[in-house]
Protein backbone atom coordinates (compact mmCIF):
# COMPACT_ATOMS: atom_id res chain seq x y z
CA UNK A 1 -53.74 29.70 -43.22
CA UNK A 2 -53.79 30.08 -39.41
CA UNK A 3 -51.62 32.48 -37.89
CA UNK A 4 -51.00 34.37 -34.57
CA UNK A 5 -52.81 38.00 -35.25
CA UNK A 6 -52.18 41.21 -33.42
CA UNK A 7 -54.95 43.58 -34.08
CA UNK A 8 -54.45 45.95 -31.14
CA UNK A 9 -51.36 46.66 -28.77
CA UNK A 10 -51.49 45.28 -25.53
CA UNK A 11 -50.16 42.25 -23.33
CA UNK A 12 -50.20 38.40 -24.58
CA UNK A 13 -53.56 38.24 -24.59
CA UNK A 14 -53.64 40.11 -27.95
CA UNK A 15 -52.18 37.46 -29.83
CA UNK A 16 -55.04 35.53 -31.03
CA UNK A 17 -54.97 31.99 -33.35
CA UNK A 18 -56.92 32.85 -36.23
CA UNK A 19 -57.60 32.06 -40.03
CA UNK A 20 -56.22 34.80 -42.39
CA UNK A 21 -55.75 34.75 -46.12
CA UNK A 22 -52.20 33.08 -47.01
CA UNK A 23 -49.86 35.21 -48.72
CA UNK A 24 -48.93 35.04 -52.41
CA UNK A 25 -44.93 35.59 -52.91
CA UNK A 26 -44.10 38.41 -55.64
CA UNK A 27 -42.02 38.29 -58.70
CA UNK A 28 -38.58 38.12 -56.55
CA UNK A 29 -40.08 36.36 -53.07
CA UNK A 30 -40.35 32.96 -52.09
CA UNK A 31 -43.47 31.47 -49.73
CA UNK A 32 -42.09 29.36 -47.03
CA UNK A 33 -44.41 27.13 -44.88
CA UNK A 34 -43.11 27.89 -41.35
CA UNK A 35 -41.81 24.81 -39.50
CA UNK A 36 -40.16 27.17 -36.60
CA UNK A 37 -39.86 30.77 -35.88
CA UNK A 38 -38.82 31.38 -31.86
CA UNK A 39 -39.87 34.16 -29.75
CA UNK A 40 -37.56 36.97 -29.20
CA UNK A 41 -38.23 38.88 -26.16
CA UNK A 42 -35.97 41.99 -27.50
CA UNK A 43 -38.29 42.57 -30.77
CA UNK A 44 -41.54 40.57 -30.53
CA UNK A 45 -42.42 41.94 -26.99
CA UNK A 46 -42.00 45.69 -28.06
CA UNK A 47 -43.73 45.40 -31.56
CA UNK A 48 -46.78 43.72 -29.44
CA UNK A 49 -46.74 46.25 -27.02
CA UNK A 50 -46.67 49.34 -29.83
CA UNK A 51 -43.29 50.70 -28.34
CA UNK A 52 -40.77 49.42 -30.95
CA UNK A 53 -38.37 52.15 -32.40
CA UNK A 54 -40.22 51.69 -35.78
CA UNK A 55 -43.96 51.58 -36.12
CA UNK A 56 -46.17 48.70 -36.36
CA UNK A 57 -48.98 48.34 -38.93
CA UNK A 58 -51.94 46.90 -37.69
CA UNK A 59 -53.02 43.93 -38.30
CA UNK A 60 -49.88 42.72 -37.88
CA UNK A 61 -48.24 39.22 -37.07
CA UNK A 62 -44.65 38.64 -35.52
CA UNK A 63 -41.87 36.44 -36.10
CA UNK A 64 -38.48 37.72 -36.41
CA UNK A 65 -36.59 34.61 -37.50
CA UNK A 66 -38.81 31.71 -39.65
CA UNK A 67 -37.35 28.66 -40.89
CA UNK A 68 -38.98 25.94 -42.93
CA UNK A 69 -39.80 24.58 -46.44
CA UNK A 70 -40.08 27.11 -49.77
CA UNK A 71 -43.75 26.39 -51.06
CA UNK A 72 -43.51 28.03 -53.61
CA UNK A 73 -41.13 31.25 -56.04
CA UNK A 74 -41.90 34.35 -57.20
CA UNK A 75 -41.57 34.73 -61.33
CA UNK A 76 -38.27 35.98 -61.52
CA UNK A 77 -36.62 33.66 -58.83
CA UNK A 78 -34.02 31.53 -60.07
CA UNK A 79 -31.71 30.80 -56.94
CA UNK A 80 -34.45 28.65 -55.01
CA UNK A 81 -37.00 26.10 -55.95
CA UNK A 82 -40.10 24.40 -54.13
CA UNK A 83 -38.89 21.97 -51.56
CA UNK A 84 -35.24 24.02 -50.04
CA UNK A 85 -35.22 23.77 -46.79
CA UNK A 86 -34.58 27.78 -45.72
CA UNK A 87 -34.08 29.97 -43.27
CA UNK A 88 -35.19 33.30 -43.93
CA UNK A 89 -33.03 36.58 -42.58
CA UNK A 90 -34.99 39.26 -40.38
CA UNK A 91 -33.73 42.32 -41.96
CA UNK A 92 -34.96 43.19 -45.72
CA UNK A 93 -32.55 45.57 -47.90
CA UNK A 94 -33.38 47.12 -51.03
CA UNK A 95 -31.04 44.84 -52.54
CA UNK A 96 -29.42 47.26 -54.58
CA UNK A 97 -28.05 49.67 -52.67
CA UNK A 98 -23.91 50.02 -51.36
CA UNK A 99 -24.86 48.30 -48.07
CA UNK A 100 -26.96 45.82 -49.23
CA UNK A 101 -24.45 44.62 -51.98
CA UNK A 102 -21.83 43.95 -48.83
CA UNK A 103 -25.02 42.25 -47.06
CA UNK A 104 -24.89 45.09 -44.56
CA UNK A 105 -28.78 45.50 -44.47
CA UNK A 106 -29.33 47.14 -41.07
CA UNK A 107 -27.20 50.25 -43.22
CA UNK A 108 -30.13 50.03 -46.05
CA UNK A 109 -31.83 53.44 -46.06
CA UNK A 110 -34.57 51.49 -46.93
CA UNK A 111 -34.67 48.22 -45.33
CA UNK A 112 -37.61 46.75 -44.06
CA UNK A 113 -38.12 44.45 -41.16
CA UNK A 114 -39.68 40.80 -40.86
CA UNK A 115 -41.93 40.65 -37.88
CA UNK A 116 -41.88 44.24 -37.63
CA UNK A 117 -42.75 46.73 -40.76
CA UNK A 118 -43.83 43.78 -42.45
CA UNK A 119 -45.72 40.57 -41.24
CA UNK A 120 -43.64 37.93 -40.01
CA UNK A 121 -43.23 33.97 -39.48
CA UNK A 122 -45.83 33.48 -36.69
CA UNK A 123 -47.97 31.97 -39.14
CA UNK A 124 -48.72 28.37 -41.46
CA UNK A 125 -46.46 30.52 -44.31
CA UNK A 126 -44.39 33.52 -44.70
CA UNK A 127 -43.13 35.83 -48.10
CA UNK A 128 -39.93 37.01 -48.36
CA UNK A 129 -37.71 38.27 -50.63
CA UNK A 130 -35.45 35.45 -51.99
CA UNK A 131 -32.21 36.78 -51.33
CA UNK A 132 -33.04 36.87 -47.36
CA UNK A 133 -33.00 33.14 -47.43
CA UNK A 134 -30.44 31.17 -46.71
CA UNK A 135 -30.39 27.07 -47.18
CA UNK A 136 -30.71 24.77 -44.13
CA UNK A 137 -28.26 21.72 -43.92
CA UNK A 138 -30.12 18.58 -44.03
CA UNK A 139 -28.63 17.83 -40.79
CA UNK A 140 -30.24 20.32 -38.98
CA UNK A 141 -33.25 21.15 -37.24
CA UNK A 142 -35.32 23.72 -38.43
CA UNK A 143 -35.77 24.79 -34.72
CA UNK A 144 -32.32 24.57 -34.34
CA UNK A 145 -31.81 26.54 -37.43
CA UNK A 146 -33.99 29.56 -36.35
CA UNK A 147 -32.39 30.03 -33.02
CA UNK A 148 -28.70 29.64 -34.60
CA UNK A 149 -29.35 31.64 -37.34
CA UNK A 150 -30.88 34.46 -35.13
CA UNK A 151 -27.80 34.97 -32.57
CA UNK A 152 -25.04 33.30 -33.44
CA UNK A 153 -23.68 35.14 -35.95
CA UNK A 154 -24.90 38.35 -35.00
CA UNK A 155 -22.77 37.18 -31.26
CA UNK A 156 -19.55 36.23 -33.66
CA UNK A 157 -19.54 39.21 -35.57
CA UNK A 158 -19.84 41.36 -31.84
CA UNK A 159 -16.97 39.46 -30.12
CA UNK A 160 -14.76 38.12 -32.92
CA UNK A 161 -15.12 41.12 -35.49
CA UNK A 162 -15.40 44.18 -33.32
CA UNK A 163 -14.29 43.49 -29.83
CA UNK A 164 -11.23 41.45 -31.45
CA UNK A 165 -11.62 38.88 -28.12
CA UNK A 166 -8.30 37.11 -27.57
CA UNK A 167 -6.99 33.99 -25.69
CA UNK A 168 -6.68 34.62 -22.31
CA UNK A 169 -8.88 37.89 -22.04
CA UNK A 170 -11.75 38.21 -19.51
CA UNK A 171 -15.35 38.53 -20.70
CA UNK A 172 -18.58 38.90 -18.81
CA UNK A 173 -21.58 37.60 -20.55
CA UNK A 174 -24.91 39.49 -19.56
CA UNK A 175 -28.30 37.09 -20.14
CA UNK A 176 -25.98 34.10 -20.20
CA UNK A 177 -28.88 31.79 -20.87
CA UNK A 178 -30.81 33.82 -23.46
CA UNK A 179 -30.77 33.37 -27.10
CA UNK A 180 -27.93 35.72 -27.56
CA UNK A 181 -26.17 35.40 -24.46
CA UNK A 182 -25.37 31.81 -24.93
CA UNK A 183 -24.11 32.44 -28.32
CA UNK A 184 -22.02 34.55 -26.43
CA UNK A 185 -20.93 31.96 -24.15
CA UNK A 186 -19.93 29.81 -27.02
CA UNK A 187 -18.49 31.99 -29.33
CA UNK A 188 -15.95 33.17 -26.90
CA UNK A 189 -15.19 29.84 -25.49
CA UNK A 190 -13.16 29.22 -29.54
CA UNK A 191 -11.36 31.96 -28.76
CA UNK A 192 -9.92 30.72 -25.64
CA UNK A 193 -11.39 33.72 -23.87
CA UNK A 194 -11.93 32.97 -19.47
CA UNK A 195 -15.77 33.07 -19.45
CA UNK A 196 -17.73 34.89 -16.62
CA UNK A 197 -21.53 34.23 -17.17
CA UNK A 198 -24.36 36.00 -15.53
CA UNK A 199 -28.03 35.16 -15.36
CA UNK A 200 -30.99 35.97 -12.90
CA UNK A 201 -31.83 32.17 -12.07
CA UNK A 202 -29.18 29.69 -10.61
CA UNK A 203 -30.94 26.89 -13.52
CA UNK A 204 -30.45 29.60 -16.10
CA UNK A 205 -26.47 30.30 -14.47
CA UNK A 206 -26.10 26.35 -14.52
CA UNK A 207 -27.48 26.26 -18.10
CA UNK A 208 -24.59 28.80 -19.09
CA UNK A 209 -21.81 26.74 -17.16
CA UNK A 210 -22.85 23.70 -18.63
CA UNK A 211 -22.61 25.41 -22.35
CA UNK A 212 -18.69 26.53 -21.31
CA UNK A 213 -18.36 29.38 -19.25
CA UNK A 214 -15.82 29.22 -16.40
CA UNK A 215 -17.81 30.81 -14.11
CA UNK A 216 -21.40 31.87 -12.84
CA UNK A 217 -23.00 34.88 -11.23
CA UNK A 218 -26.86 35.37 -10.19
CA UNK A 219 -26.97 38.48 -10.53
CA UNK A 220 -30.37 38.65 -8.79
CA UNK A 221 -28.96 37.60 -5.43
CA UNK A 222 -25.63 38.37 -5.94
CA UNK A 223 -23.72 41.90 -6.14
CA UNK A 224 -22.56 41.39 -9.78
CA UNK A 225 -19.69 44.01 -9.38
CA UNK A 226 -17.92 42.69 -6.45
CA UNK A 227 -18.70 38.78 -7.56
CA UNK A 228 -16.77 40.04 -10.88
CA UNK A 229 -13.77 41.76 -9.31
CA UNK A 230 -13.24 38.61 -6.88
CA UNK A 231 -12.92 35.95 -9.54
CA UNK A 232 -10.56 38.34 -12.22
CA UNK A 233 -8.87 39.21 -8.46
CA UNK A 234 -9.45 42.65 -8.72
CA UNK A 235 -8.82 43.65 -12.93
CA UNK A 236 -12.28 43.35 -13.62
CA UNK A 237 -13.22 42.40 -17.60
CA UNK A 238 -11.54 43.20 -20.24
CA UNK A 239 -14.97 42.94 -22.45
CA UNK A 240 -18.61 43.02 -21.31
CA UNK A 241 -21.31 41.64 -23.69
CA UNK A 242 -24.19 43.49 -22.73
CA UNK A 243 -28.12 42.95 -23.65
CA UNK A 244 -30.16 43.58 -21.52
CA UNK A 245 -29.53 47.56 -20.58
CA UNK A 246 -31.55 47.00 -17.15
CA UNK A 247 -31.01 49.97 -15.50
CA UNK A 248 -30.93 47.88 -12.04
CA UNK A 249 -28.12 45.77 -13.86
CA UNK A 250 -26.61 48.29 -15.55
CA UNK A 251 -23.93 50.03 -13.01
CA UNK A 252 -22.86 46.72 -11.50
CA UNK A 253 -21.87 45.43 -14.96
CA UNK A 254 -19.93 48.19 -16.26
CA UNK A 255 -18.51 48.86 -13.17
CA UNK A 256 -16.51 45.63 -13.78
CA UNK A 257 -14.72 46.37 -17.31
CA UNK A 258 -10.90 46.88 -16.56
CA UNK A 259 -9.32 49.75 -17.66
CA UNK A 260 -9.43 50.26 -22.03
CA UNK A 261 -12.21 47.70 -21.77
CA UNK A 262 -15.11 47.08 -24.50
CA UNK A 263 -18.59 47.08 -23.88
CA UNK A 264 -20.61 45.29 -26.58
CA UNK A 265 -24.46 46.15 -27.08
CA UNK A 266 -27.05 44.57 -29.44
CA UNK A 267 -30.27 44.17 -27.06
CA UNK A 268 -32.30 46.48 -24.35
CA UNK A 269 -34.98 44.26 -23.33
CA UNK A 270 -34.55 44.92 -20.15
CA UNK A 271 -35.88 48.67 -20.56
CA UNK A 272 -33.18 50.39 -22.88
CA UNK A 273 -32.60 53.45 -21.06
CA UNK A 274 -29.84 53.61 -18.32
CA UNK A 275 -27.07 55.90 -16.59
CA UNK A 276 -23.86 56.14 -18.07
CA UNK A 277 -21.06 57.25 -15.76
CA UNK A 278 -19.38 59.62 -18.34
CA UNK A 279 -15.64 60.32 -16.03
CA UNK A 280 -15.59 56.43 -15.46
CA UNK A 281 -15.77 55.87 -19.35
CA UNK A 282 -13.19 58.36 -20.03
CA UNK A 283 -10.59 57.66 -17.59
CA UNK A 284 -10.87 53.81 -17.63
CA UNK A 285 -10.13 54.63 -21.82
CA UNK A 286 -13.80 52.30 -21.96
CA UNK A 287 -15.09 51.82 -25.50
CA UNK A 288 -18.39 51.65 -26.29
CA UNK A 289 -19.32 49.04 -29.59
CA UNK A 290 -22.87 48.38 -30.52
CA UNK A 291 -24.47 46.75 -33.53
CA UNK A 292 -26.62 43.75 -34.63
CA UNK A 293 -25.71 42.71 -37.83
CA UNK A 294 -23.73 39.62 -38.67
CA UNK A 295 -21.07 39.29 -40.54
CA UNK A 296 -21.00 38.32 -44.28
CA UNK A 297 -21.48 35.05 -44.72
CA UNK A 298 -22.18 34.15 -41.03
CA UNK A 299 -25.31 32.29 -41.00
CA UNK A 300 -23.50 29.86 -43.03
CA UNK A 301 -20.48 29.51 -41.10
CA UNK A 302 -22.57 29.27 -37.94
CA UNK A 303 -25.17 26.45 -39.64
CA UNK A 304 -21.70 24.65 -40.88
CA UNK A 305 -20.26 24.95 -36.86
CA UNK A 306 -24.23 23.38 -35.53
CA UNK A 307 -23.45 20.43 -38.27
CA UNK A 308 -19.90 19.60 -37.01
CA UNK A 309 -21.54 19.41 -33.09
CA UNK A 310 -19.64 22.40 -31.84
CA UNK A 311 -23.08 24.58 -31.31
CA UNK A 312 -25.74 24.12 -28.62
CA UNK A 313 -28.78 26.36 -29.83
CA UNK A 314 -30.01 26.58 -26.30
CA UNK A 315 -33.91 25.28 -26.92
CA UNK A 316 -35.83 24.79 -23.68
CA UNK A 317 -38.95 23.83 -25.61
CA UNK A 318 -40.87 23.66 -29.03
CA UNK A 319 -44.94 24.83 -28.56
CA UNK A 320 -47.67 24.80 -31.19
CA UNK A 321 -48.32 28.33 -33.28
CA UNK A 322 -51.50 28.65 -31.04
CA UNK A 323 -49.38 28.55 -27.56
CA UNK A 324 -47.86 31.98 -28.60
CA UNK A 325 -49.81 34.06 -25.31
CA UNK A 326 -48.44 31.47 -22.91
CA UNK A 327 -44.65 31.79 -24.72
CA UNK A 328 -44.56 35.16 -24.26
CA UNK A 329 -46.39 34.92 -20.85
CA UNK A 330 -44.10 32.64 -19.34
CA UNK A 331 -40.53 34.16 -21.18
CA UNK A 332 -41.91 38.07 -19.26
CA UNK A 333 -42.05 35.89 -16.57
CA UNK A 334 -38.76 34.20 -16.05
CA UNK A 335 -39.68 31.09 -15.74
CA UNK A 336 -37.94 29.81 -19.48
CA UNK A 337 -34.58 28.21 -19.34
CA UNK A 338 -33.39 29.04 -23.04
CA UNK A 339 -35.33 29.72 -26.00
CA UNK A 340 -39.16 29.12 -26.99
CA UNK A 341 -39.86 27.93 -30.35
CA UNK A 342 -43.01 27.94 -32.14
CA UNK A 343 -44.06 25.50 -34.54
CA UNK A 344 -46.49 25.72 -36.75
CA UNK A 345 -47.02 22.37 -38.22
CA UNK A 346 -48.36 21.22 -34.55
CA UNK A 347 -51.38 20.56 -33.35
C-alpha cells in the first residue's frame, strides 16, 4: 500500500509517499481502506517533530482520525463486516478495564494511541481494534465524517457536560476557525449561549461569524482583552474555550473571564506552556476544566446532528495522501481557512 512514512523527526519534509507492506487486522481488528483522515495540527505536528508527551516509534505514520470502508475482520469480529462504512476512534483502550467499559479510554492505564504509539490512517489502509469504530451514515461524507467525529463531540462534551453553558451566558471561543474551535462555535450556538469568536486572520474571524458566532476578534491586530470587555460592556466571559495555550495569547484571554468563570482546555498547539496569574484565579473564584474525551455515545449523536444539516464540519480542502508536506506546510503557516483533509483514494 502507499502511505505517508516518517522515518526520522524533523519538519514536513520528513513525510515521504512511499510503498510499505499493508497491514493484516488481528483476531479482534478490522482493516479499513482510508478514504479520509485530516491533519491535526495539535497531535500530528508534535509526533512528527519527536516532542509529543508520549514517544513515537520509528517508522511511524500519522493519522489521528481515519474514516473509510472495512476491507476486511479479524477472526473473532462479529459486530462489523466487509463493506461498513466506519469511522475509526483515535484513542485505543484495553477494552476491559473500568474506564474502558464506560468508553472513557483516555482513563485506560493502558490505552494506546492511533497516529501516535501505533501507526495511523495516513495510509491506503489502517488496523484497528473493532470496537474503536463507529458506523458512518450513508448520508455523510467520509471527509465530513473524520473532521466531525474528531471535534465535535470532544467540543460537546467540554461545553455542554462540564462547563454546563447556559442560554444567555458569554463564551469566548479561542481558534474560532480550527477544527475544534468551530465545533465550539456551533455547539454553543444550541445552547443559546452569546458567541464571541477569535481567530488570527479576518477570513478565518469571518469563517467563524458565518458558522454563528455573534461576534469577531483578530486577535493578531486586535488587543483581545479590551475587544472582549467592550462587547460584554465590561463583565467579561463567563466561559473561555481555550486551545491554543499561546503564551502571547494567553493573558489577554483569561484576562477576560468574569468573575466564577470556566476556562475549558483540550489543545496547546500553540506551545503548551504559559503564565498563570495564580491571585487572579483565586479571587475571580476562576475554574480551571480540561479534558479531551467525548462523551458516551457522542460520535453518534454528532454524525446524527451532520445528517439533519445542523453541522458545518469546517473543510477548506480535500488533498491527495501524497500532498501531506504541503498540508502541514501550509496549516504551520496560516494560510488554511478550516481543516485539511487527506484522501487517499486520489491521485
Amino acid at each position: 500500500m502507499k502511505a505517508i512514512m516518517l522515518r526520522e523527526f524533523g519538519g514536513p519534509d520528513k513525510l515521504v509517499f512511499e510503498d510499505v507492506a499493508r497491514p493484516e487486522p488481528g483476531a479482534d481488528e478490522v482493516l479499513i481502506r482510508v478514504a479520509a483522515v485530516s491533519v491535526n495540527q495539535g497531535l500530528d505536528f508534535p509526533a512528527r517533530e519527536g516532542t509529543y508527551a508520549r514517544p513515537v516509534t520509528l517508522p511511524h505514520v500519522l493519522g489521528v482520525d481515519p474514516s473509510g470502508v472495512i476491507e476486511a475482520v479479524g477472526s473473532r469480529v462479529t459486530s462489523h463486516q466487509p463493506g461498513d462504512r466506519v469511522y475509526a476512534g483515535f484513542v485505543i483502550g484495553c477494552g476491559t478495564c473500568a474506564a474502558c467499559q464506560a468508553q472513557m479510554y483516555s482513563a485506560c492505564k493502558t490505552n494506546a494511541m492511533l497516529g501516535i504509539t501505533r501507526w495511523g490512517g495516513y495510509a491506503q489502509f489502517v488496523a484497528v481494534p473493532a470496537r474503536n469504530v463507529s458506523l458512518v451514515p450513508e448520508a455523510l461524507s467520509f471527509a465530513d465524517a473524520t473532521v466531525i467525529a474528531r471535534h465535535f463531540p470532544t467540543a460537546a462534551n467540554m461545553l455542554l457536560d462540564k462547563a454546563q453553558l447556559k442560554e444567555g451566558e458569554w463564551i469566548l471561543v479561542m481558534g474560532a476557525a480550527g477544527g475544534l474551535g468551530n465545533a465550539g462555535v456551533q455547539v454553543a450556538k444550541f445552547t443559546g449561549a452569546r458567541i464571541i469568536a477569535a481567530a488570527g486572520a479576518e477570513p478565518r474571524v469571518q469563517r467563524a461569524l458565518e458558522a454563528g458566532a455573534d461576534y469577531g476578534i483578530n486577535y493578531r491586530t486586535q488587543d483581545l482583552e479590551a475587544e472582549v470587555m467592550r462587547i460584554t460592556g465590561g463583565a467579561g466571559v463567563d466561559v473561555l474555550f481555550e486551545n491554543i495555550a499561546d503564551p502571547e495569547l494567553w493573558p489577554g484571554a483569561f484576562n477576560s473571564l468574569a468573575r466564577n468563570g470556566r476556562l475549558l482546555t483540550t489543545g496547546a498547539h500553540g506551545g503548551g506552556e504559559v503564565t498563570l496569574d495564580v491571585s487572579r484565579l483565586y479571587l475571580r473564584r476562576i475554574s480551571i476544566l480540561g479534558g479531551t474525551d467525548p462523551a458516551p455515545g457522542g460520535v453518534e449523536q454528532a454524525f446524527n446532528m451532520a445528517v439533519a444539516g445542523r453541522l458545518d464540519p469546517g473543510i477548506d480542502r480535500i488533498l491527495p495522501l501524497k500532498s501531506a508536506p504541503e498540508a502541514h506546510t501550509a496549516i504551520a503557516a496560516g494560510s488554511v481557512n478550516g481543516k485539511l483533509v487527506l484522501d487517499p483514494q486520489l491521485d
